[in-house]
PDB file of N, CA and C in Angstrom:
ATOM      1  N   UNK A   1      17.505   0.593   8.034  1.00  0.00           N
ATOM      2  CA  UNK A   1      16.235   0.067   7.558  1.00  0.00           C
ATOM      3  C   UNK A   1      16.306  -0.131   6.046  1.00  0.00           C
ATOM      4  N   UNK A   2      15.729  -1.261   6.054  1.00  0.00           N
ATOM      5  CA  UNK A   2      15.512  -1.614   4.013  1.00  0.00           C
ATOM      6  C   UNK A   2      14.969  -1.264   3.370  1.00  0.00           C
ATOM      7  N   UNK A   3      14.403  -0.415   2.142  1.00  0.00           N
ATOM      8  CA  UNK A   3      13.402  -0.061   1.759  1.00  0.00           C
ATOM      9  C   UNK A   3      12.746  -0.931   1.803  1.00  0.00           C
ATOM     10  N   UNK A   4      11.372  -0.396   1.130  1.00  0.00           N
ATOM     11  CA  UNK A   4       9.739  -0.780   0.573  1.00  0.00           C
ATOM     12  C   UNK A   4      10.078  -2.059  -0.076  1.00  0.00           C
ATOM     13  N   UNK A   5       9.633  -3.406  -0.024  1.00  0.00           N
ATOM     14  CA  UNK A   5       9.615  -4.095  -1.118  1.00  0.00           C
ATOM     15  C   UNK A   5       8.243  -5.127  -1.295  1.00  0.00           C
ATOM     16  N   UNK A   6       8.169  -5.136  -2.801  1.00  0.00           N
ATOM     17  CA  UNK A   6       6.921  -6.027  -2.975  1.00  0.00           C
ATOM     18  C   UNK A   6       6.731  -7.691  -2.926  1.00  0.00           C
ATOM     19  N   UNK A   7       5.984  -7.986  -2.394  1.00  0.00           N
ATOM     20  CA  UNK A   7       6.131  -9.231  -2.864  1.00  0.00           C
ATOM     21  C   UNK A   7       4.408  -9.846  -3.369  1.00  0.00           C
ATOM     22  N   UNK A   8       4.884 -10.626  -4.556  1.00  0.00           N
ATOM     23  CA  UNK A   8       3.326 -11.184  -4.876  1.00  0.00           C
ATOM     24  C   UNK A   8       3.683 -12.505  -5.733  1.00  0.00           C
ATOM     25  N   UNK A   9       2.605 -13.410  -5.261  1.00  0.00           N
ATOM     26  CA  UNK A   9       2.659 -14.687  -5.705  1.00  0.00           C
ATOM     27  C   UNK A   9       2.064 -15.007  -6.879  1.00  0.00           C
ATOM     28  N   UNK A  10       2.319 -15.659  -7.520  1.00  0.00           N
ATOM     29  CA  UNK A  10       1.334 -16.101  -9.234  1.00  0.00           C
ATOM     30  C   UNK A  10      -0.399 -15.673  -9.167  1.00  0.00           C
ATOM     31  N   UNK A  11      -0.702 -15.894  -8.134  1.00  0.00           N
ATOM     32  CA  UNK A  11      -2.453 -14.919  -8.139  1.00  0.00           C
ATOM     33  C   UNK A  11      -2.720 -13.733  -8.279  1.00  0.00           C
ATOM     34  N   UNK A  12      -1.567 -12.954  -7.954  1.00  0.00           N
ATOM     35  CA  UNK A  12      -1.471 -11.507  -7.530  1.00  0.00           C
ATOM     36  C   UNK A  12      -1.740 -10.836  -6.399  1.00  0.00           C
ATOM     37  N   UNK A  13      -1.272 -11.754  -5.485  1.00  0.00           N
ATOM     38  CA  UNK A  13      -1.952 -11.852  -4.221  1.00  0.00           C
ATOM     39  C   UNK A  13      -0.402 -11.475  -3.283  1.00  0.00           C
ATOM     40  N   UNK A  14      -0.463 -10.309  -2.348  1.00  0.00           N
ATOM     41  CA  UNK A  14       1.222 -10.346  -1.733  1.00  0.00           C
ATOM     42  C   UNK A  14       1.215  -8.892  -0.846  1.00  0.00           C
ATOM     43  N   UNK A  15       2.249  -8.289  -0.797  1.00  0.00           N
ATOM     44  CA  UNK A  15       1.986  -7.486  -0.052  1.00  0.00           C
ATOM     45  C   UNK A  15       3.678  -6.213   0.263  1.00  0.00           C
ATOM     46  N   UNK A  16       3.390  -5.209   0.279  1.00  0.00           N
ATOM     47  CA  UNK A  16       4.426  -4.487   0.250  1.00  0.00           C
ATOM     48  C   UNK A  16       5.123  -4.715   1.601  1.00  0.00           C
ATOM     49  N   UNK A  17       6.445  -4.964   1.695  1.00  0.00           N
ATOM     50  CA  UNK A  17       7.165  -4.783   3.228  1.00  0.00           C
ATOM     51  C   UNK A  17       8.594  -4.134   3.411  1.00  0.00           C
ATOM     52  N   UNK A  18       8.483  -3.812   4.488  1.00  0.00           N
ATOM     53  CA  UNK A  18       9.542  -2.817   5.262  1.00  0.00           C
ATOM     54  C   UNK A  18      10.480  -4.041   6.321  1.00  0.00           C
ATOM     55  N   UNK A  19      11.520  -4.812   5.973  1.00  0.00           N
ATOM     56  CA  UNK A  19      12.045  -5.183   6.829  1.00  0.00           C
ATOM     57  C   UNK A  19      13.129  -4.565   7.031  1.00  0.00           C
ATOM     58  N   UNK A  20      13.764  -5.121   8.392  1.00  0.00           N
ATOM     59  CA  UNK A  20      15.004  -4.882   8.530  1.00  0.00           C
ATOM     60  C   UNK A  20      15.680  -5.728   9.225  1.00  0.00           C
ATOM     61  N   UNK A  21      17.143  -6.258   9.257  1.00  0.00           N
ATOM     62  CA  UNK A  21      17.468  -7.397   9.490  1.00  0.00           C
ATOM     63  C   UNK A  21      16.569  -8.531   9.648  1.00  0.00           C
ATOM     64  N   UNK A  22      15.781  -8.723   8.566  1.00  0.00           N
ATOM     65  CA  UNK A  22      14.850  -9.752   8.484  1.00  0.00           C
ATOM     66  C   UNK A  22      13.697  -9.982   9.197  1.00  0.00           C
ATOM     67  N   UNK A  23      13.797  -8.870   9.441  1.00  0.00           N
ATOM     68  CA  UNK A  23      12.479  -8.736  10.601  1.00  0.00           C
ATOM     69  C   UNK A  23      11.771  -7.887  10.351  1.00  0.00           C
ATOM     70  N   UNK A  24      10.400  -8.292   9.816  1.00  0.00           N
ATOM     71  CA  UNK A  24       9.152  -7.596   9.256  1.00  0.00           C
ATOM     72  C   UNK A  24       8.656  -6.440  10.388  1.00  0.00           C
ATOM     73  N   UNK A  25       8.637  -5.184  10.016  1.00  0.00           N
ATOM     74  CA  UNK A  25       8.329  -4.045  10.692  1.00  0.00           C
ATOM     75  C   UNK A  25       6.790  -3.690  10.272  1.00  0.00           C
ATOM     76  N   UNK A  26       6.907  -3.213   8.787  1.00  0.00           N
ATOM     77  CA  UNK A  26       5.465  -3.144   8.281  1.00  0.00           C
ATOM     78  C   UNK A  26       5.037  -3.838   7.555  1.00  0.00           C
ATOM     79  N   UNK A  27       3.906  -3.720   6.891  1.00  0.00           N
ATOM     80  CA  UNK A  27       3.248  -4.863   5.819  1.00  0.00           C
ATOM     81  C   UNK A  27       1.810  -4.447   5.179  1.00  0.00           C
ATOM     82  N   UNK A  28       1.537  -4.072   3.839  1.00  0.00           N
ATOM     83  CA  UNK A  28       0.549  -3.592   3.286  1.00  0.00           C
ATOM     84  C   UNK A  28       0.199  -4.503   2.243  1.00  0.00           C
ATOM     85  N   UNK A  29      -1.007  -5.279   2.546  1.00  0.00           N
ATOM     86  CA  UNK A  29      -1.627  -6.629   2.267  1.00  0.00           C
ATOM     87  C   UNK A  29      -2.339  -6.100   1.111  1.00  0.00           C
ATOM     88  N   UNK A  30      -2.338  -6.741  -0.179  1.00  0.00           N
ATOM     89  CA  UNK A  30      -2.748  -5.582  -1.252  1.00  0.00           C
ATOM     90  C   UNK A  30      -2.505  -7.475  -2.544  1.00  0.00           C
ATOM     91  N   UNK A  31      -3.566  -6.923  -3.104  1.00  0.00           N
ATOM     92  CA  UNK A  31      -3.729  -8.354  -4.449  1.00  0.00           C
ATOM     93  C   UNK A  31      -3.513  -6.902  -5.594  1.00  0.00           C
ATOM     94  N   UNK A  32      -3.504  -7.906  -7.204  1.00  0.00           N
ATOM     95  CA  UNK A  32      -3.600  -6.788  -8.280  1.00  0.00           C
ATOM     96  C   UNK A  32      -4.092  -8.106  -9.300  1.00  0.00           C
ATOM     97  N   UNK A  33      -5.185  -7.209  -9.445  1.00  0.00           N
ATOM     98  CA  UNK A  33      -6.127  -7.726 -11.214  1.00  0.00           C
ATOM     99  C   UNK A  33      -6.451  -7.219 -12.144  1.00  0.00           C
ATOM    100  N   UNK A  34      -5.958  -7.285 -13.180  1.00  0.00           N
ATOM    101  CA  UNK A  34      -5.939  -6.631 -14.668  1.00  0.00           C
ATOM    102  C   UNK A  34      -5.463  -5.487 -14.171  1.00  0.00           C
ATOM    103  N   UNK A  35      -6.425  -4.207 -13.974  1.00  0.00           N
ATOM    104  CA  UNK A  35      -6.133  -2.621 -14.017  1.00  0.00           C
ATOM    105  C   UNK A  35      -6.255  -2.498 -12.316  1.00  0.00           C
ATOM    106  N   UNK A  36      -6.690  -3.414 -11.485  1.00  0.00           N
ATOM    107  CA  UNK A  36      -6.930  -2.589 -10.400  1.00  0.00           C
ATOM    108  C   UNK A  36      -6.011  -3.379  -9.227  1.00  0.00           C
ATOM    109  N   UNK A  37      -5.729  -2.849  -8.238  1.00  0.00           N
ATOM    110  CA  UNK A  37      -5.052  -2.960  -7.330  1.00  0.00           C
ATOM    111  C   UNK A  37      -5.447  -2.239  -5.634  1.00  0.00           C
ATOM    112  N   UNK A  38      -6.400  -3.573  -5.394  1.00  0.00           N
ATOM    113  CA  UNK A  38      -6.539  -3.404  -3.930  1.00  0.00           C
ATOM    114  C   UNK A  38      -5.946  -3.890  -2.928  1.00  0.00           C
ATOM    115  N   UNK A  39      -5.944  -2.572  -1.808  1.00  0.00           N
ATOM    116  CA  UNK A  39      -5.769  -2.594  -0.561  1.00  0.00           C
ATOM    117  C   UNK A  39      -6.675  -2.970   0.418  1.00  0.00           C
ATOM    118  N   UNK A  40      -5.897  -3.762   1.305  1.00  0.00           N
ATOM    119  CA  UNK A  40      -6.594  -4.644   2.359  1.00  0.00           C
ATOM    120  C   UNK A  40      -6.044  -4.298   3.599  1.00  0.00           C
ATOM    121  N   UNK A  41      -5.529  -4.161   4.247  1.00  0.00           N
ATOM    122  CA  UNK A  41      -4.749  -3.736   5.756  1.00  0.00           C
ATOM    123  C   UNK A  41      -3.336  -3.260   5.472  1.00  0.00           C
ATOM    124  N   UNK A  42      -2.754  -2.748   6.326  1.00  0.00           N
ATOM    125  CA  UNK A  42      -1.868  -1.918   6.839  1.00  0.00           C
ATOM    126  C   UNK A  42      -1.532  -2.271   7.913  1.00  0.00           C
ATOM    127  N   UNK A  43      -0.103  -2.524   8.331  1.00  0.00           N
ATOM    128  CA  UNK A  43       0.386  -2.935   9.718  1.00  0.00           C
ATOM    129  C   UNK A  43       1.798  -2.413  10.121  1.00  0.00           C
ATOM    130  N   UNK A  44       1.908  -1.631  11.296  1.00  0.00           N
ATOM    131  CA  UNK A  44       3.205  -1.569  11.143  1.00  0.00           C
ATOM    132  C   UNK A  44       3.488  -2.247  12.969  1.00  0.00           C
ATOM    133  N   UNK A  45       4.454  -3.040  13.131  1.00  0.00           N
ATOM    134  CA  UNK A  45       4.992  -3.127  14.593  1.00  0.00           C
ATOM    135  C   UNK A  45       4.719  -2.274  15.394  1.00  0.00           C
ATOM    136  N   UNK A  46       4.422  -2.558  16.284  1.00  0.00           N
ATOM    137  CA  UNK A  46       4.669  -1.766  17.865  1.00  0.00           C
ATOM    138  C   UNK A  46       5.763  -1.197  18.099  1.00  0.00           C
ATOM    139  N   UNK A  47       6.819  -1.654  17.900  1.00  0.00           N
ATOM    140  CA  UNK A  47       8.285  -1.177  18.134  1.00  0.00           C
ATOM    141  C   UNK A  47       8.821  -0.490  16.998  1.00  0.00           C
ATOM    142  N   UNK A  48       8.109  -0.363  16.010  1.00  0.00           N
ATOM    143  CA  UNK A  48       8.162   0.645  14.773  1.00  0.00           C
ATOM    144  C   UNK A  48       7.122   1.744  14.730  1.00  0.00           C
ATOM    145  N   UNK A  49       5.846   1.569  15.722  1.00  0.00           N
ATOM    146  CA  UNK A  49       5.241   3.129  15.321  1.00  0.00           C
ATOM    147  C   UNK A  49       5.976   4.422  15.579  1.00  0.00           C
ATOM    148  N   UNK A  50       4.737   5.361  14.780  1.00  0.00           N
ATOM    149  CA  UNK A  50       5.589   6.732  14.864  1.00  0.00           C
ATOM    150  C   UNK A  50       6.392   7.096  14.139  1.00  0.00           C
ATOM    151  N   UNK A  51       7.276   5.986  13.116  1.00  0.00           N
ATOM    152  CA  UNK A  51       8.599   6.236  12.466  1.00  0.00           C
ATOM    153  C   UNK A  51       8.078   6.421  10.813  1.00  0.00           C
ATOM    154  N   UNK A  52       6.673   6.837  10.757  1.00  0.00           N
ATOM    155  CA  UNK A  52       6.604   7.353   9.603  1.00  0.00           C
ATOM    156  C   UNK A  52       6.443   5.996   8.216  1.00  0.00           C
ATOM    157  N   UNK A  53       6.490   4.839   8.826  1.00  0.00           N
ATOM    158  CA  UNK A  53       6.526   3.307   8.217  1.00  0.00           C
ATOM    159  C   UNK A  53       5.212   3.463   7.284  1.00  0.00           C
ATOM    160  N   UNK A  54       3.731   3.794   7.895  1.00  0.00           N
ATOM    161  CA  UNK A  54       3.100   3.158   7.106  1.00  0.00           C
ATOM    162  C   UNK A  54       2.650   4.251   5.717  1.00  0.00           C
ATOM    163  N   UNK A  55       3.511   5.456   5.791  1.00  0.00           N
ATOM    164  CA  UNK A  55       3.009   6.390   4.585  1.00  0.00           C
ATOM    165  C   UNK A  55       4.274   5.826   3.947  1.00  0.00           C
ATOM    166  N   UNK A  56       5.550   5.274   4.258  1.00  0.00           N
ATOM    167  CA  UNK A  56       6.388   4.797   3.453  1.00  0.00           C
ATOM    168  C   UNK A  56       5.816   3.454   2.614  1.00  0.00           C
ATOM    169  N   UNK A  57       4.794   2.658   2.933  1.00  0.00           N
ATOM    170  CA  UNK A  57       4.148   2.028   2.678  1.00  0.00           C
ATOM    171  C   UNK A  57       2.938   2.386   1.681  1.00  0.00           C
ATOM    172  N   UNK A  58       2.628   3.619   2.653  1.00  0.00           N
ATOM    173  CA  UNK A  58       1.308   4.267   1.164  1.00  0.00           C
ATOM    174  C   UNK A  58       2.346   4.603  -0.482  1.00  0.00           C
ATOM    175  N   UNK A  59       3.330   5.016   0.360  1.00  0.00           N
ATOM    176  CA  UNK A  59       3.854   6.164  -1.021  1.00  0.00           C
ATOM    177  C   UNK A  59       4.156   4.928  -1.775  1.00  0.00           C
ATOM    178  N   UNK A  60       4.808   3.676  -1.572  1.00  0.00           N
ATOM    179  CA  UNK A  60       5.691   2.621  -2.189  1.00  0.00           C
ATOM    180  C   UNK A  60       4.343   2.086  -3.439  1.00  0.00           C
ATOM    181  N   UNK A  61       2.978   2.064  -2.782  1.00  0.00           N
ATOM    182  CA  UNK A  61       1.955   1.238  -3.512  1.00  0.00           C
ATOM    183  C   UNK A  61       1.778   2.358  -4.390  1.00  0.00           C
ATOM    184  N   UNK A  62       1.422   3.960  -3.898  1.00  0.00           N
ATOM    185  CA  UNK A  62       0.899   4.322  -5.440  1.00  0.00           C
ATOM    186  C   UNK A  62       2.043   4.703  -6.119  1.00  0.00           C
ATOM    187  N   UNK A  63       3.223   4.672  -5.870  1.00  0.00           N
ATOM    188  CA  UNK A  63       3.987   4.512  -6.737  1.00  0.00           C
ATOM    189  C   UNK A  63       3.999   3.393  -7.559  1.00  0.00           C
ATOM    190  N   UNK A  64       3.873   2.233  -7.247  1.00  0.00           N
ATOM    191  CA  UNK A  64       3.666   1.161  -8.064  1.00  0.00           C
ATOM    192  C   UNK A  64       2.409   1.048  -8.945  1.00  0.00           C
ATOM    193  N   UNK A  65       1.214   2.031  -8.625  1.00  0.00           N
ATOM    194  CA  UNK A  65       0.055   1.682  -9.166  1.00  0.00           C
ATOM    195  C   UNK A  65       0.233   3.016 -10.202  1.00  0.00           C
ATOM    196  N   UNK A  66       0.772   3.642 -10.011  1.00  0.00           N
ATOM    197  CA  UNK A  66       1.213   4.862 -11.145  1.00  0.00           C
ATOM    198  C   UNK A  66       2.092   3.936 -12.404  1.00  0.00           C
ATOM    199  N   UNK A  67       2.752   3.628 -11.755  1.00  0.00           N
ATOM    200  CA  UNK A  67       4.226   2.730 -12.895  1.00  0.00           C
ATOM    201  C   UNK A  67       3.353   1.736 -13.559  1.00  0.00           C
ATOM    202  N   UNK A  68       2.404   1.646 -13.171  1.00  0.00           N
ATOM    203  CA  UNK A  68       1.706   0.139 -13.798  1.00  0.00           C
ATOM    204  C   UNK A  68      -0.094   0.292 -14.422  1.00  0.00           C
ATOM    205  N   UNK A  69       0.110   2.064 -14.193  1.00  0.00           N
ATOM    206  CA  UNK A  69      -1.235   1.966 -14.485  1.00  0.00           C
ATOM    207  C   UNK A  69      -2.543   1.816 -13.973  1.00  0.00           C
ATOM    208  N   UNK A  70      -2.275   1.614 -12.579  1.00  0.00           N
ATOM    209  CA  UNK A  70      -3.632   1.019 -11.973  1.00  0.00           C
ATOM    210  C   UNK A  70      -3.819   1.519 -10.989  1.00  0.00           C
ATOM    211  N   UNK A  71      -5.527   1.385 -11.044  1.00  0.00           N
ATOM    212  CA  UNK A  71      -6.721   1.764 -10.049  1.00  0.00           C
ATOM    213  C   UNK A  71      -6.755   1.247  -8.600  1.00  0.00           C
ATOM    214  N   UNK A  72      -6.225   2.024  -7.692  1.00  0.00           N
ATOM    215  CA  UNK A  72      -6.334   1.503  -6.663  1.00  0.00           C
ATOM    216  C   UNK A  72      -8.252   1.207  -5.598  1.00  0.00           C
ATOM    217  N   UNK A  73      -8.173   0.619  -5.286  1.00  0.00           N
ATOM    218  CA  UNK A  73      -9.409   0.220  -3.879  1.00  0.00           C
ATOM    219  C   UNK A  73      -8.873   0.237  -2.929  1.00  0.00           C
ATOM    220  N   UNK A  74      -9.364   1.132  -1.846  1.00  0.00           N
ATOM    221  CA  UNK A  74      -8.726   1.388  -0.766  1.00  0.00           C
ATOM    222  C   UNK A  74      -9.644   0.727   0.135  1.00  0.00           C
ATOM    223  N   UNK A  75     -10.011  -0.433   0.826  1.00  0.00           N
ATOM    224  CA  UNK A  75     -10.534  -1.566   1.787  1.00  0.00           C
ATOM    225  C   UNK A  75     -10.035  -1.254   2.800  1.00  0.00           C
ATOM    226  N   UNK A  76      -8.733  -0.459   3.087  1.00  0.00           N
ATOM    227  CA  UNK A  76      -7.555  -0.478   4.268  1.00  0.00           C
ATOM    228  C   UNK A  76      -8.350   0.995   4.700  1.00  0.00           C
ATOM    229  N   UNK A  77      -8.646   1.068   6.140  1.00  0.00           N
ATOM    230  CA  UNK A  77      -8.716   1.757   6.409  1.00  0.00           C
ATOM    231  C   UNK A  77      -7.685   3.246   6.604  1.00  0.00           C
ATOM    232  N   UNK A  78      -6.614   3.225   6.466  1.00  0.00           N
ATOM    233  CA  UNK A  78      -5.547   3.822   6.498  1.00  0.00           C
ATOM    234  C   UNK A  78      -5.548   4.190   5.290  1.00  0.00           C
ATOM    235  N   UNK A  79      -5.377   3.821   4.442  1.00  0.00           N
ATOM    236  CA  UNK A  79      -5.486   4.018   3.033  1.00  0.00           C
ATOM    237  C   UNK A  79      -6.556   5.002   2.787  1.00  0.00           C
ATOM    238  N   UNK A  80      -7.818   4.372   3.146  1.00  0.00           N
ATOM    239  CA  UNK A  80      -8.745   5.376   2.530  1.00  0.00           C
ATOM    240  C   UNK A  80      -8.901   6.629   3.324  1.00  0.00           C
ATOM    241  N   UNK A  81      -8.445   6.582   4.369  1.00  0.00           N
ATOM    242  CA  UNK A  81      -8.382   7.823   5.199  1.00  0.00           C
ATOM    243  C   UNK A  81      -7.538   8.763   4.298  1.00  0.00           C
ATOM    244  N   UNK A  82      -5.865   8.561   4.104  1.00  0.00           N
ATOM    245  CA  UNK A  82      -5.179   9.072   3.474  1.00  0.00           C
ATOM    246  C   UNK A  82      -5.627   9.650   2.494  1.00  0.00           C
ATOM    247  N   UNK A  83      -6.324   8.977   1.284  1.00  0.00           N
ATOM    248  CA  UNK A  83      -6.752   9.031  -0.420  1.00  0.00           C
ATOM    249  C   UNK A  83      -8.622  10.084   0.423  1.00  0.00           C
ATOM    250  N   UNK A  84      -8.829  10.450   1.266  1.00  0.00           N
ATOM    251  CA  UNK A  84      -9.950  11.080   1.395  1.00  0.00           C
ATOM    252  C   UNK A  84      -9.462  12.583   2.190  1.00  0.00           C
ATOM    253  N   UNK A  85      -8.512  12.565   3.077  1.00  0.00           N
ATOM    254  CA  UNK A  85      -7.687  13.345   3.294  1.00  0.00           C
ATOM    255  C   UNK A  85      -6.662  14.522   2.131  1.00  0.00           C
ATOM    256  N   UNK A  86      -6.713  13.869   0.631  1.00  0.00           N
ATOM    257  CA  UNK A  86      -5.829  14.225   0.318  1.00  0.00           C
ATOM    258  C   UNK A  86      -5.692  13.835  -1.309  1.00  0.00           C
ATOM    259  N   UNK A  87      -7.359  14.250  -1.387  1.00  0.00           N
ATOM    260  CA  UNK A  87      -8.161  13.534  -2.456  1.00  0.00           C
ATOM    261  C   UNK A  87      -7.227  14.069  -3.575  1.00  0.00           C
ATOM    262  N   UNK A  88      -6.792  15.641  -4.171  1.00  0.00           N
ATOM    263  CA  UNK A  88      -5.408  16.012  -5.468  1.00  0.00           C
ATOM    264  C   UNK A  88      -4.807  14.930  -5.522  1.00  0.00           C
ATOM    265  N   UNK A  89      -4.077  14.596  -4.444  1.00  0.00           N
ATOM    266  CA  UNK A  89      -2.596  13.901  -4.357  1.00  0.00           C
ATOM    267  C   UNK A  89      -2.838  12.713  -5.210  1.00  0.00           C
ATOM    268  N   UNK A  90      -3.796  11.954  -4.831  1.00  0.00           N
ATOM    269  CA  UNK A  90      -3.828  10.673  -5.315  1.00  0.00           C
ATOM    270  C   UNK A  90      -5.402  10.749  -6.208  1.00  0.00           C
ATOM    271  N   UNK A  91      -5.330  11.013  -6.892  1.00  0.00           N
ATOM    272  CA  UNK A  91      -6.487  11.269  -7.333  1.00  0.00           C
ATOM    273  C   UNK A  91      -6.778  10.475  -8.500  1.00  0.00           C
ATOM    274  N   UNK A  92      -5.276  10.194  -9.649  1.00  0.00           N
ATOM    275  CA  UNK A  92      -4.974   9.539 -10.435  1.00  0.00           C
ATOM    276  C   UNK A  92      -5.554   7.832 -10.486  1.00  0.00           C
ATOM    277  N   UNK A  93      -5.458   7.577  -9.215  1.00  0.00           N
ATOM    278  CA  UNK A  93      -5.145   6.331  -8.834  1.00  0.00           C
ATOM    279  C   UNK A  93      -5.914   5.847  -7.838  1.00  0.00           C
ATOM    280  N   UNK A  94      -6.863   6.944  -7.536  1.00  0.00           N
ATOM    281  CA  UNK A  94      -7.961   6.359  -6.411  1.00  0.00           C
ATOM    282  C   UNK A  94      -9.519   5.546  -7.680  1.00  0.00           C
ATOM    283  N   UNK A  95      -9.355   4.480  -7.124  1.00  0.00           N
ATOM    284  CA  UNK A  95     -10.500   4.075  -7.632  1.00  0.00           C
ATOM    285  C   UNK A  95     -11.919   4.085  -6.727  1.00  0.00           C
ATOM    286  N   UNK A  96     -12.747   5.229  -6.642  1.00  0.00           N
ATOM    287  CA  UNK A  96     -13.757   5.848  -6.062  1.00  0.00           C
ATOM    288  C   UNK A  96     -15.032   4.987  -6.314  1.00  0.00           C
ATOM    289  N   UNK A  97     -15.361   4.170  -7.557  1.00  0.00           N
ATOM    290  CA  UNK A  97     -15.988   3.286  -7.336  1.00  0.00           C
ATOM    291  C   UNK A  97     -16.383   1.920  -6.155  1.00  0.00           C
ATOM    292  N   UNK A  98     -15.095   2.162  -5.620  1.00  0.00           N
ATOM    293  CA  UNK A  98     -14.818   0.837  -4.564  1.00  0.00           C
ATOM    294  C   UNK A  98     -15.086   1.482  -3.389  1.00  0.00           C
ATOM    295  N   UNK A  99     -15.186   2.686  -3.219  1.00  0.00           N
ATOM    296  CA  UNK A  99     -15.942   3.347  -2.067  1.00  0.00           C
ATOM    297  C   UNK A  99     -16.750   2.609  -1.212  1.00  0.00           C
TER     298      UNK A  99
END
């Protein structure tokens, strides 16, 4: 399996993914403006659940929103479960306004 990778287009509009042999497993649909960086869905394959994909997916974004400074919005239900679950961990980087 390939790691985490980002992808985003000139809007800031893109999305973190997990392929492997070219074949999209997960996918965390996520834009970024000025300071903040929201989350929108979470997906991982059918033939990939269970394998631990979509926290490899959580960890990949706030790692990126740490490196860059920014406020996450958690819209993704998965997400905000996680960041409410586990409010220390990410605490830096939860933007609670977007509640």
């Amino acid at each position: 399996m390939e790691d985490v990778k980002l992808s985003l287009n000139e809007k800031g509009q893109g999305a973190f993914l997990i392929l492997e042999d070219a074949k999209q497993l997960g996918e965390m649909v996520v834009s970024v403006s000025g300071t903040n960086l929201t989350v929108y869905h979470t997906e991982v394959s059918p033939e990939a659940e269970g394998k631990g994909l979509a926290k490899e997916l959580l960890k990949a974004m706030v790692g990126y929103a740490r490196k860059n400074g920014l406020k996450v919005t958690a819209l993704c239900p998965y997400v905000h479960a996680q960041f409410k679950r586990h409010p220390d961990e990410y605490a830096d980087v939860w933007n609670r306004d977007g509640e």
